[in-house]
Protein backbone atom coordinates (compact mmCIF):
# COMPACT_ATOMS: atom_id res chain seq x y z
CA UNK A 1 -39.45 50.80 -28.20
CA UNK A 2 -36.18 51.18 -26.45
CA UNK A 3 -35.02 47.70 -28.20
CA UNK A 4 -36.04 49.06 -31.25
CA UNK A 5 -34.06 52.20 -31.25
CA UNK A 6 -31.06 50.49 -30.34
CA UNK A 7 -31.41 48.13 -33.20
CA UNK A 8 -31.88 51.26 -35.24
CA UNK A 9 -29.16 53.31 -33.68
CA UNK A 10 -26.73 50.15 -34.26
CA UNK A 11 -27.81 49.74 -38.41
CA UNK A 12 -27.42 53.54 -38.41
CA UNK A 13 -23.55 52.29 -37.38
CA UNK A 14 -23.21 49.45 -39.44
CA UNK A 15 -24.40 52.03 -42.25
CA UNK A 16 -21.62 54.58 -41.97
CA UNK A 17 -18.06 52.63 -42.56
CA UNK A 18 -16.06 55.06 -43.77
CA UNK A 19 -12.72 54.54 -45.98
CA UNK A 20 -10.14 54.01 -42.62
CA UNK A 21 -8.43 51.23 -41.13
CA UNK A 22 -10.36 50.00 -38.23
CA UNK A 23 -8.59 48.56 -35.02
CA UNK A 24 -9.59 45.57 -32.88
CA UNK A 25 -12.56 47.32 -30.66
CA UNK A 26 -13.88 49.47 -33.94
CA UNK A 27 -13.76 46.33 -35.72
CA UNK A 28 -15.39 44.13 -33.06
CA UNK A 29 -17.99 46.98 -33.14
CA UNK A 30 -18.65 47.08 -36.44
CA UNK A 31 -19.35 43.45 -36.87
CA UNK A 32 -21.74 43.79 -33.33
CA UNK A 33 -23.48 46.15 -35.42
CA UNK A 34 -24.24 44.83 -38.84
CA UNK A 35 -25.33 41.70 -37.08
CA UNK A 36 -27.44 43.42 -34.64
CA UNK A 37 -28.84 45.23 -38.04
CA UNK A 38 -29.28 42.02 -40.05
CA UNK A 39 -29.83 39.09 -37.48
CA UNK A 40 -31.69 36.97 -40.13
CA UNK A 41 -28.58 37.09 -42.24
CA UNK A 42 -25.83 37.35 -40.42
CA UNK A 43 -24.35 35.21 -37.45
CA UNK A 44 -21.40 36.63 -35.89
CA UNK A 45 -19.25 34.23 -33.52
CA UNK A 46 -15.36 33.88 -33.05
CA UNK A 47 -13.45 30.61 -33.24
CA UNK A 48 -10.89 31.08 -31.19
CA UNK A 49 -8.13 33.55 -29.64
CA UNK A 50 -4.61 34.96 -30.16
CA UNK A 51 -2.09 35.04 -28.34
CA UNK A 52 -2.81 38.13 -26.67
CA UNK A 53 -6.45 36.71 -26.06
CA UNK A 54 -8.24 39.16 -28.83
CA UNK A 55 -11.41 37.05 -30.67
CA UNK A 56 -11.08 35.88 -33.90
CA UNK A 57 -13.85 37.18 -35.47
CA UNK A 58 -16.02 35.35 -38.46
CA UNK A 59 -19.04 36.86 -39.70
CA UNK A 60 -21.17 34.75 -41.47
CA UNK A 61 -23.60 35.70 -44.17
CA UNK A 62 -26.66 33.91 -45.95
CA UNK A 63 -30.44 32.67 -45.67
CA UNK A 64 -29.02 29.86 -43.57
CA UNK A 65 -25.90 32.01 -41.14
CA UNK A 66 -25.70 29.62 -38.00
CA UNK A 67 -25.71 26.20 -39.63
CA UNK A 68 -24.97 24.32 -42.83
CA UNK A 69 -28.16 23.34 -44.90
CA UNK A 70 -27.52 20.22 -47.18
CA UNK A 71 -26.71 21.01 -50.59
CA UNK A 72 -25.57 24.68 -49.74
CA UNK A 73 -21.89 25.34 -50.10
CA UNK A 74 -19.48 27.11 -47.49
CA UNK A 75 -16.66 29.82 -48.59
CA UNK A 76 -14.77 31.59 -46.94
CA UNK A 77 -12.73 34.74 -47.31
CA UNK A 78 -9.50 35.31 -45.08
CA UNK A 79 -7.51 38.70 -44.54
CA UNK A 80 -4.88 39.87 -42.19
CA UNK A 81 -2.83 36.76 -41.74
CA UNK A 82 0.06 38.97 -42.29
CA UNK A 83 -0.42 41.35 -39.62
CA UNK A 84 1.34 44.26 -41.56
CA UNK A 85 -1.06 43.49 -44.66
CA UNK A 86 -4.53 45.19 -44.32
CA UNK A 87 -5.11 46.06 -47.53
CA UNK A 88 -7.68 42.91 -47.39
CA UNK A 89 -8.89 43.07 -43.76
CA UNK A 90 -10.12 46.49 -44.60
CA UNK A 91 -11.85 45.47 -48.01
CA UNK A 92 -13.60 42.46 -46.52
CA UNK A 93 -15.30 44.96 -44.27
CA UNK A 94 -16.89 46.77 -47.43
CA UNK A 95 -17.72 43.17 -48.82
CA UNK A 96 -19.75 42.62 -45.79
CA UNK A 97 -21.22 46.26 -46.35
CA UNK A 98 -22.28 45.90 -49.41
CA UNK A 99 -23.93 42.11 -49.48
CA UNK A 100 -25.78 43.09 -46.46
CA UNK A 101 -26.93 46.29 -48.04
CA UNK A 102 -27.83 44.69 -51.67
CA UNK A 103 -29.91 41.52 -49.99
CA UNK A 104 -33.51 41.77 -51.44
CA UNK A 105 -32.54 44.67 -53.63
CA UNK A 106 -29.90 43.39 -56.23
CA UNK A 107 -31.49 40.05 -57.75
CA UNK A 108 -27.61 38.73 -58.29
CA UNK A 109 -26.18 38.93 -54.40
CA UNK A 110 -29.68 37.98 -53.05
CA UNK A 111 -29.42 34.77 -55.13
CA UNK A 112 -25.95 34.27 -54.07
CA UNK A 113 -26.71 34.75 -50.49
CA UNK A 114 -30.09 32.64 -50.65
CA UNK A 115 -27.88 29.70 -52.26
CA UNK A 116 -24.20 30.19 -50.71
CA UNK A 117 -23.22 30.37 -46.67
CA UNK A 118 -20.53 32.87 -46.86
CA UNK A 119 -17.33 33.20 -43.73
CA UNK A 120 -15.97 36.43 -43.49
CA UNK A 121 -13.06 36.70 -41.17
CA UNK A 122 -11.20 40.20 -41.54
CA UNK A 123 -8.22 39.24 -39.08
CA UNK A 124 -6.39 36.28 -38.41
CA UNK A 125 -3.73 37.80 -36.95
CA UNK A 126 -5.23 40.60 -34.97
CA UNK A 127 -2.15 41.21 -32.72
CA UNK A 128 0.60 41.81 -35.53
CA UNK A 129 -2.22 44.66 -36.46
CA UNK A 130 -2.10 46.02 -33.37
CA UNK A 131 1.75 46.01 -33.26
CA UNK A 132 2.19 47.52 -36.77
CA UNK A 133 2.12 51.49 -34.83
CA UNK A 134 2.98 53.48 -38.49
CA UNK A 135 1.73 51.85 -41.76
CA UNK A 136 5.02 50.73 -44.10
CA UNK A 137 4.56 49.46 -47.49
CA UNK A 138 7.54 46.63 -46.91
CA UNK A 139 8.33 44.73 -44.18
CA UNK A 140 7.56 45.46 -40.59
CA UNK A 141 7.76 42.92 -37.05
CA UNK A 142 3.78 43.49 -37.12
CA UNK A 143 3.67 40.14 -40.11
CA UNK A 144 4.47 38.07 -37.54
CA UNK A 145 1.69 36.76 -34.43
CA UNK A 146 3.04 37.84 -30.80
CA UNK A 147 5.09 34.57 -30.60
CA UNK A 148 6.39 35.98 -33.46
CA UNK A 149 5.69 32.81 -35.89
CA UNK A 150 4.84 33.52 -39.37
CA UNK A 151 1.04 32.18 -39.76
CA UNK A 152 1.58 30.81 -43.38
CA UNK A 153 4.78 29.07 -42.13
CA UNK A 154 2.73 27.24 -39.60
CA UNK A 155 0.28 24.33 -41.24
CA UNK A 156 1.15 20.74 -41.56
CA UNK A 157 2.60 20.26 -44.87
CA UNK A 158 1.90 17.79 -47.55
CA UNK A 159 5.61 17.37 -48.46
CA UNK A 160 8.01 17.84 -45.45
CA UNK A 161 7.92 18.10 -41.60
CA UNK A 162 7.31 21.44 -40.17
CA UNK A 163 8.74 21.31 -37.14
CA UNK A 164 7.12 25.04 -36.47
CA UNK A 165 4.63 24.63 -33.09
CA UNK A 166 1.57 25.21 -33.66
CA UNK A 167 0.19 29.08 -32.83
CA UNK A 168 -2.94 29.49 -31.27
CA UNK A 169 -4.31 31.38 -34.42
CA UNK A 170 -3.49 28.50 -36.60
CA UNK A 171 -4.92 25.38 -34.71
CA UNK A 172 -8.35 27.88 -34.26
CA UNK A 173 -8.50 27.43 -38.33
CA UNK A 174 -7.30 24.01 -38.65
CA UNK A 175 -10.39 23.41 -36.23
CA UNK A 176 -12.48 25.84 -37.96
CA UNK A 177 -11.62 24.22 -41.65
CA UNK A 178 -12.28 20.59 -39.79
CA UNK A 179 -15.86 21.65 -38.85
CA UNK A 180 -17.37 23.41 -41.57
CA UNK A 181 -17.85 21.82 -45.27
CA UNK A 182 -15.17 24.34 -47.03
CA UNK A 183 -15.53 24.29 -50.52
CA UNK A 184 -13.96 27.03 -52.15
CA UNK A 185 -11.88 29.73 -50.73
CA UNK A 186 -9.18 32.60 -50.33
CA UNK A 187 -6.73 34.13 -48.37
CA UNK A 188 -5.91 38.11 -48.50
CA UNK A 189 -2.14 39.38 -48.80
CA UNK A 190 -0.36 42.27 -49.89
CA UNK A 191 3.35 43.19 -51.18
CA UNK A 192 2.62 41.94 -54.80
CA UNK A 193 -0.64 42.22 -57.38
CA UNK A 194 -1.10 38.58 -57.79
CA UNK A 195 -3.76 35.66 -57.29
CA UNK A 196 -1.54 32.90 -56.88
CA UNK A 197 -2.45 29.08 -56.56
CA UNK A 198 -1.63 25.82 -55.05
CA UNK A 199 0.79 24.14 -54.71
CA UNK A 200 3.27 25.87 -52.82
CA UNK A 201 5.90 23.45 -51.80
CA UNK A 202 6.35 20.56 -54.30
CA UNK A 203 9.04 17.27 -55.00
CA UNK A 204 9.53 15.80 -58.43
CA UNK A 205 6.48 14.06 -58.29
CA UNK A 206 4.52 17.25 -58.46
CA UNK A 207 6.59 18.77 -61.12
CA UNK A 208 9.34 20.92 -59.10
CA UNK A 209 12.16 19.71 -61.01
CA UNK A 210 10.57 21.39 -63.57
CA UNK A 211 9.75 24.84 -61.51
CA UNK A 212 6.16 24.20 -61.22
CA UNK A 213 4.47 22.36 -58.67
CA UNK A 214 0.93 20.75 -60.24
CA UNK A 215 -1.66 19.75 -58.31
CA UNK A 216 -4.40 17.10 -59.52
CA UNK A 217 -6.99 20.07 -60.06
CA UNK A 218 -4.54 22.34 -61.35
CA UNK A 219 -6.87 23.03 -64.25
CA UNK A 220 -9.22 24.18 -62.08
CA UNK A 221 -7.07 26.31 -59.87
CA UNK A 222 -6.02 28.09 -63.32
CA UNK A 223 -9.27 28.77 -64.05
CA UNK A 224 -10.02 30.02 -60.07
CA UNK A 225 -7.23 32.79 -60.25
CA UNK A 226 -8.09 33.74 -63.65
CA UNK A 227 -11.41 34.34 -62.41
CA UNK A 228 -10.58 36.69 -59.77
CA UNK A 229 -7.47 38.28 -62.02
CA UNK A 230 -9.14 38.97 -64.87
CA UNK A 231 -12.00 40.79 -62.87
CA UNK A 232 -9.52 42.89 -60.72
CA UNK A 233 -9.01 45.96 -61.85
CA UNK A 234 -5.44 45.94 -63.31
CA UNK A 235 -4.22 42.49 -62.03
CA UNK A 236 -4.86 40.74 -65.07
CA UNK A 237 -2.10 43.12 -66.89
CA UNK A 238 0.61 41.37 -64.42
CA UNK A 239 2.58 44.99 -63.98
CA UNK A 240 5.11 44.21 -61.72
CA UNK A 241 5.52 46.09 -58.58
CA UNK A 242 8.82 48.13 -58.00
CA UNK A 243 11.36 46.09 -58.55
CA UNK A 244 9.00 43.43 -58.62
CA UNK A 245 7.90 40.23 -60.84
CA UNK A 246 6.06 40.23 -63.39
CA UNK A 247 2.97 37.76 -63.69
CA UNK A 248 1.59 36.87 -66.99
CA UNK A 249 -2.15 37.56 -67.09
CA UNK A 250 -2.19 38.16 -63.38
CA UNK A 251 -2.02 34.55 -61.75
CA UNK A 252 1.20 32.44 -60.71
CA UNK A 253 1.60 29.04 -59.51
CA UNK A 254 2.90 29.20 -55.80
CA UNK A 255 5.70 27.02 -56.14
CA UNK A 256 6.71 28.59 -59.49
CA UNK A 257 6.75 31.83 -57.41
CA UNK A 258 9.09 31.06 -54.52
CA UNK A 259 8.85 27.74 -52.60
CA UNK A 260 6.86 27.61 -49.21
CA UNK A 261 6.67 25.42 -46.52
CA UNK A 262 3.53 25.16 -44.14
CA UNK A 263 1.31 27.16 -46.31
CA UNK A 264 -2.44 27.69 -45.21
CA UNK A 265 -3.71 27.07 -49.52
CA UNK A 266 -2.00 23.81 -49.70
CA UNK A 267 -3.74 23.05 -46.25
CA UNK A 268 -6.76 23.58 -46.81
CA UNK A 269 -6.73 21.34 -50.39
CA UNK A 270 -4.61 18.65 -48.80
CA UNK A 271 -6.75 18.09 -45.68
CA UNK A 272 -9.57 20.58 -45.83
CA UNK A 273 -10.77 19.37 -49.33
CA UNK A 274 -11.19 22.96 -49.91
CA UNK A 275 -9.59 24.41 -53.16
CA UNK A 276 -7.90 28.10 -51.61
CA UNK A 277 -6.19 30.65 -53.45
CA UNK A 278 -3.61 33.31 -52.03
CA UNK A 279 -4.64 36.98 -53.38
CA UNK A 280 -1.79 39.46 -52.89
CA UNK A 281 -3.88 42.92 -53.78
CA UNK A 282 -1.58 45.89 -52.88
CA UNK A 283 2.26 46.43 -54.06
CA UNK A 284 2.36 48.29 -50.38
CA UNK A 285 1.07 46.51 -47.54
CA UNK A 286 -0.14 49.07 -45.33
CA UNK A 287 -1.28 51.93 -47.81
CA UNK A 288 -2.30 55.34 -47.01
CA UNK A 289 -6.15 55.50 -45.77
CA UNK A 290 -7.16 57.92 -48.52
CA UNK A 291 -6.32 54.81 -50.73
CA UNK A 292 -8.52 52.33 -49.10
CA UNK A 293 -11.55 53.04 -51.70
CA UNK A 294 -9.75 52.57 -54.52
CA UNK A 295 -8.79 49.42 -53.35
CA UNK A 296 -12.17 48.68 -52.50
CA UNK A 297 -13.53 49.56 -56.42
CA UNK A 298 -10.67 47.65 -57.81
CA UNK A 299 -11.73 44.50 -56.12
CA UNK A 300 -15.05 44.54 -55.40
CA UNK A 301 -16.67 42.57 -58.83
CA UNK A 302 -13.73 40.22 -58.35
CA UNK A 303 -14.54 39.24 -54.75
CA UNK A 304 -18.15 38.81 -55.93
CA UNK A 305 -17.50 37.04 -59.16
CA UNK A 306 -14.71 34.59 -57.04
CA UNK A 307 -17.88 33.53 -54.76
CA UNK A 308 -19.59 32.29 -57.35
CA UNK A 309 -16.96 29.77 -58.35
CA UNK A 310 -18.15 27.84 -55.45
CA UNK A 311 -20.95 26.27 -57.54
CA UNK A 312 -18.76 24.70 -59.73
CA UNK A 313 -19.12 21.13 -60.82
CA UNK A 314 -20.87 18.68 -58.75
CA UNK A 315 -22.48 18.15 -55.57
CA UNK A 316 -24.47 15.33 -54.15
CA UNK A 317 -25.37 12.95 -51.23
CA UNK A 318 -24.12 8.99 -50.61
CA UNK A 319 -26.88 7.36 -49.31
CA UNK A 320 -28.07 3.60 -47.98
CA UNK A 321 -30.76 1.56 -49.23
CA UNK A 322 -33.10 3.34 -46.57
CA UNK A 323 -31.71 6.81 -47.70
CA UNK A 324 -29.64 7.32 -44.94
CA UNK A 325 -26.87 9.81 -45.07
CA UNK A 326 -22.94 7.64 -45.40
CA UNK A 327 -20.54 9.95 -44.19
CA UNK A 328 -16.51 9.27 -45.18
CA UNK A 329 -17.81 7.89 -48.47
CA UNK A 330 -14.62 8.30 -50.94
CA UNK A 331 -16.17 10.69 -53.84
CA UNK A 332 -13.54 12.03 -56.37
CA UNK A 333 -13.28 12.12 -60.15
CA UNK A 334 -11.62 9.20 -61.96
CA UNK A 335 -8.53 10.28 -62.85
CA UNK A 336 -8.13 13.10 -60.16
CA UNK A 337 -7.00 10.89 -56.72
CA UNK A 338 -6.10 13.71 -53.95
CA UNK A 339 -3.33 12.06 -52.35
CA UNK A 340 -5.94 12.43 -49.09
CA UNK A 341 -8.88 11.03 -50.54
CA UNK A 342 -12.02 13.80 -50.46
CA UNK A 343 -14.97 11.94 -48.35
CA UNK A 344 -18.44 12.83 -47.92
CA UNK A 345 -19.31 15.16 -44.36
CA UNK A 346 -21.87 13.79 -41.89
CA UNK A 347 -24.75 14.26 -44.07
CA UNK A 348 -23.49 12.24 -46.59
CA UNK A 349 -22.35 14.85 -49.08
CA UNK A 350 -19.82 15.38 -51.27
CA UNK A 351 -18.75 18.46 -53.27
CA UNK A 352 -16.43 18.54 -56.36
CA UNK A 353 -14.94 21.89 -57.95
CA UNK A 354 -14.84 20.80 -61.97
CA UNK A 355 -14.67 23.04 -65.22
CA UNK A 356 -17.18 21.74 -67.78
CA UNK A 357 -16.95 19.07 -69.30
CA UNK A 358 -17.53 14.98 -68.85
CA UNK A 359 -16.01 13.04 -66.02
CA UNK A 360 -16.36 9.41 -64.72
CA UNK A 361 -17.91 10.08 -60.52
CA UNK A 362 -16.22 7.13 -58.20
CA UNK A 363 -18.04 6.76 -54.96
CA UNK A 364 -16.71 4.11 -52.45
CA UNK A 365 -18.05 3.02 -49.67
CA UNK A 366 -15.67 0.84 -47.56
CA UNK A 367 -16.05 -2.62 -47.89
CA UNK A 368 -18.21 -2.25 -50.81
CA UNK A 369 -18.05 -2.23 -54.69
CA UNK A 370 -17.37 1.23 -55.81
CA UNK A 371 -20.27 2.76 -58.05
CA UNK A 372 -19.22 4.73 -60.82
CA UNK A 373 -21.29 7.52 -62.25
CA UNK A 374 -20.49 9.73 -66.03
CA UNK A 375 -21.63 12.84 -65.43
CA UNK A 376 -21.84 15.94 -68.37
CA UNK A 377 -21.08 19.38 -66.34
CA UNK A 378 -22.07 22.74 -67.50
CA UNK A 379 -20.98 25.93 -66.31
CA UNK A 380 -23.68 26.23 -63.40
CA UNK A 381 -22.16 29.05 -61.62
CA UNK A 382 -24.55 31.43 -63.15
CA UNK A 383 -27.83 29.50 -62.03
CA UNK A 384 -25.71 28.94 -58.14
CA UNK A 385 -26.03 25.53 -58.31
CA UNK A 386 -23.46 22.98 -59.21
CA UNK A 387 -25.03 19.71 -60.67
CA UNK A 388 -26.40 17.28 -58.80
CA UNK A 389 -25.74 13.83 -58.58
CA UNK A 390 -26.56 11.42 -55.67
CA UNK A 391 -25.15 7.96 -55.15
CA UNK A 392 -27.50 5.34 -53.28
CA UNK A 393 -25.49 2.12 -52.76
CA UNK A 394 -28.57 -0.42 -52.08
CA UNK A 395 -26.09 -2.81 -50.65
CA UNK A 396 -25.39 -0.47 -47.45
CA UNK A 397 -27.35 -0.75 -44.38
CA UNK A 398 -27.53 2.30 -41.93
CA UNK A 399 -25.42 -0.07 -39.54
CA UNK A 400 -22.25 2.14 -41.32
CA UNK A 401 -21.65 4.95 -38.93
CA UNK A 402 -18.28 4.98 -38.11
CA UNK A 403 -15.94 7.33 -39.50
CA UNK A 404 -12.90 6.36 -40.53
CA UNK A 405 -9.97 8.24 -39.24
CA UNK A 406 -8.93 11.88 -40.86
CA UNK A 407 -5.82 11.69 -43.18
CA UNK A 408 -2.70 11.70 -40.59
CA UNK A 409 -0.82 15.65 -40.96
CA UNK A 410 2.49 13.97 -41.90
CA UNK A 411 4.12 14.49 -45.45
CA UNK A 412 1.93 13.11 -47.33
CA UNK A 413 3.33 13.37 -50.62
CA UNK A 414 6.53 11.78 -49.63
CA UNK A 415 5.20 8.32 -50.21
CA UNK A 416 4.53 9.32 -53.87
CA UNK A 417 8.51 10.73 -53.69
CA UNK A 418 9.43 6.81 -52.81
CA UNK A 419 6.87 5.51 -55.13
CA UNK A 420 8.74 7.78 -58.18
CA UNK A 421 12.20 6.60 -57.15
CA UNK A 422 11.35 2.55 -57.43
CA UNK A 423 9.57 3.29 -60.50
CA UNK A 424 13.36 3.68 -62.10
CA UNK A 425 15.05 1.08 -63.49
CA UNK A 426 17.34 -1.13 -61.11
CA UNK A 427 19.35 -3.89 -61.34
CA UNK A 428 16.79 -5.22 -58.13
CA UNK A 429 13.81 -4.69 -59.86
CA UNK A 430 14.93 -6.45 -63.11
CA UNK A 431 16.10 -9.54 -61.36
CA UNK A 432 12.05 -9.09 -59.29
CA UNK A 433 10.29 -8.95 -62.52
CA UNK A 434 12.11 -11.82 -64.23
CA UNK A 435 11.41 -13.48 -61.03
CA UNK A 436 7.97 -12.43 -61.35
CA UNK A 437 7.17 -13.50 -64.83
CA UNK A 438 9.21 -17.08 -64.14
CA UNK A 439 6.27 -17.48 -61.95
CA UNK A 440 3.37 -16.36 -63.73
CA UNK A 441 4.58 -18.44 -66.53
């Protein structure tokens, strides 16, 4: 009886989250509570610390919460990296409110949650919340972690060495991001009205010469900040904020906006094989409390309709001729090589974010003829379930276990840079190819 009142007591809690920003032990509390209130749903566990040793909290929400279940895809939402923007870490607790409260009552989020293993972490960078004393709307010491490092300064990046060490808060997601299956996800800012979308650094290969840095799903990326624009409130109009940009239909390119190095959405796309966007939702960072609600009803069929996206295109497993599971199978769509190839996980599965349409499917096992599969997707995001194709290469014994090393964290992209440069014409590689075809011939 006494267990049962406390669980009743602590759902009573989890209940009443009022419209105010919560600090680290109200927070921590919170979470306690709504996972004490829905233990079947929820699995609450932190992956690492800051600097000042507070947790880093992820709640995690589904039929499945402590472990992935093949075919099941993992998001993830991210607030707070900026420690002096809480616009998101605020509205991510309402997100969790209302999914918990809506399971087995509202047909659309208890479908969603039955078929998608959502991560909610409110606070990446608990300490510069801490440190931000009196809520600013422009810039205040609190962005920064207690090293004082900017957190989406701090990744590897794709295109030139980032010489920044490492923060504590970072290498707990880079781990986090290695261990989990990340499809689809984004990352909460504030100081502009924006949903803005990889890549953020660039080199000519990519497009910068031209302003705009293109990825090889850029198409897609479009279509994942349109998403969450055009069911925002007002950011699809692209207002600009005072004395601000304006963004046409709500969504930018990163690189198009300003040029970043060490980024957290190029990260995760590069290396992660998870396609991120950055979502700046307030003009001020750290608004008033009586605004917080608004905020909330301005984004709340966004963050719901963004979810979804994660059942886009096509999903599968690479198996052996005795249906074993090949993990670090190459899977990617022919004409769309990531410049770090996207392999299958431990179970053998692979997971590709597509718009509808037809594509070619190139699995490749190592050593072994690549099998090639031309697939017709539809827009499955409504039935939360991307289309599924397997690949079972009859060839392959279950004597391939070994994974092949994870793509090194150097510039990747400056390969291609070298590879663009002897494409030009040179008086070398005139005399080489008349060389060549003396040969031939």
């Amino acid at each position: 009886d006494a267990v049962g009142i406390l669980i009743l007591c602590l759902a009573s809690a989890a209940a009443a989250l009022d419209f105010k920003y919560h600090h680290a032990k109200e927070l921590e509390e919170y979470l306690r509570g709504v996972h004490a209130a829905y233990p079947s749903l929820t699995h609450l566990h932190s992956i690492g610390r800051s600097v000042e040793g507070r947790d880093l909290w992820v709640l995690v929400l589904g039929r499945f919460p402590t472990h992935h279940k093949i075919g099941i895809p993992e998001f993830k939402y991210v607030a707070n990296m900026h420690g002096d923007e809480t616009v998101g870490r605020e509205i991510l607790l309402h997100l969790i409110d209302f999914l918990v409260t809506s399971y087995g009552h509202e047909p659309v989020i208890t479908r969603l949650l039955n078929n998608t293993r959502i991560h909610i972490m409110p606070t990446m960078n608990p300490d510069g919340f801490e440190a931000t004393e009196v809520p600013h709307c422009y810039y205040t010491e609190g962005r920064f972690n207690k090293n004082g490092k900017d957190l989406n300064r701090n990744f590897p990046d794709a295109f030139e060495n980032n010489s920044a060490r490492i923060q504590p808060e970072t290498r707990a997601v880079m781990d986090w991001i290695k261990n989990e299956t990340f499809v689809l996800s984004a990352n909460l800012h504030g100081g502009a009205l924006v949903a803005s979308y990889t890549f953020d650094n660039g080199n000519p290969v990519t497009g910068s010469l031209k302003g705009y840095s293109r990825s090889p799903d850029d198409d897609v990326f479009i279509h994942l900040a349109k998403t969450y624009s055009s069911n925002h409130a007002s950011m699809y109009k692209g207002t600009s904020c005072e004395n601000g940009q304006t963004f046409p239909g709500g969504i930018t390119n990163g690189y198009s906006w300003y040029q970043l190095e060490g980024g957290m959405q190029d990260y995760n796309y590069v290396w992660g094989q998870c396609f991120e966007i950055t979502l700046e939702l307030s003009c001020c960072k750290y608004p008033p409390e009586d605004q917080l609600g608004k905020f909330w009803r301005d984004n709340k069929v966004a963050l719901i309709e963004y979810i979804k996206q994660v059942h886009l295109g096509v999903k599968g497993q690479v198996t052996d001729k005795n249906g074993n599971p090949i993990p670090n199978a190459i899977v990617e769509a022919k004409g769309r090589p990531h410049v770090c190839p996207y392999r299958t996980n431990e179970q053998g599965e692979y997971f590709l974010l597509l718009l509808p349409g037809t594509y070619v499917i190139n699995a490749t096992v190592p050593g072994f003829k690549s099998m090639l599969k031309t697939v017709e997707i539809p827009d499955n995001t409504g039935n939360f379930s991307a289309l599924k194709q397997d690949f079972s290469f009859p060839e392959v014994s279950d004597k391939i276990t070994s994974r092949v090393a994870s793509c090194p964290q150097i510039p990747l992209y400056q390969e291609l840079t070298r590879a663009s440069a002897a494409v030009k014409p040179t008086i070398h590689i005139l005399v080489l190819m008349t060389v060549m075809l003396v040969i031939f011939k």
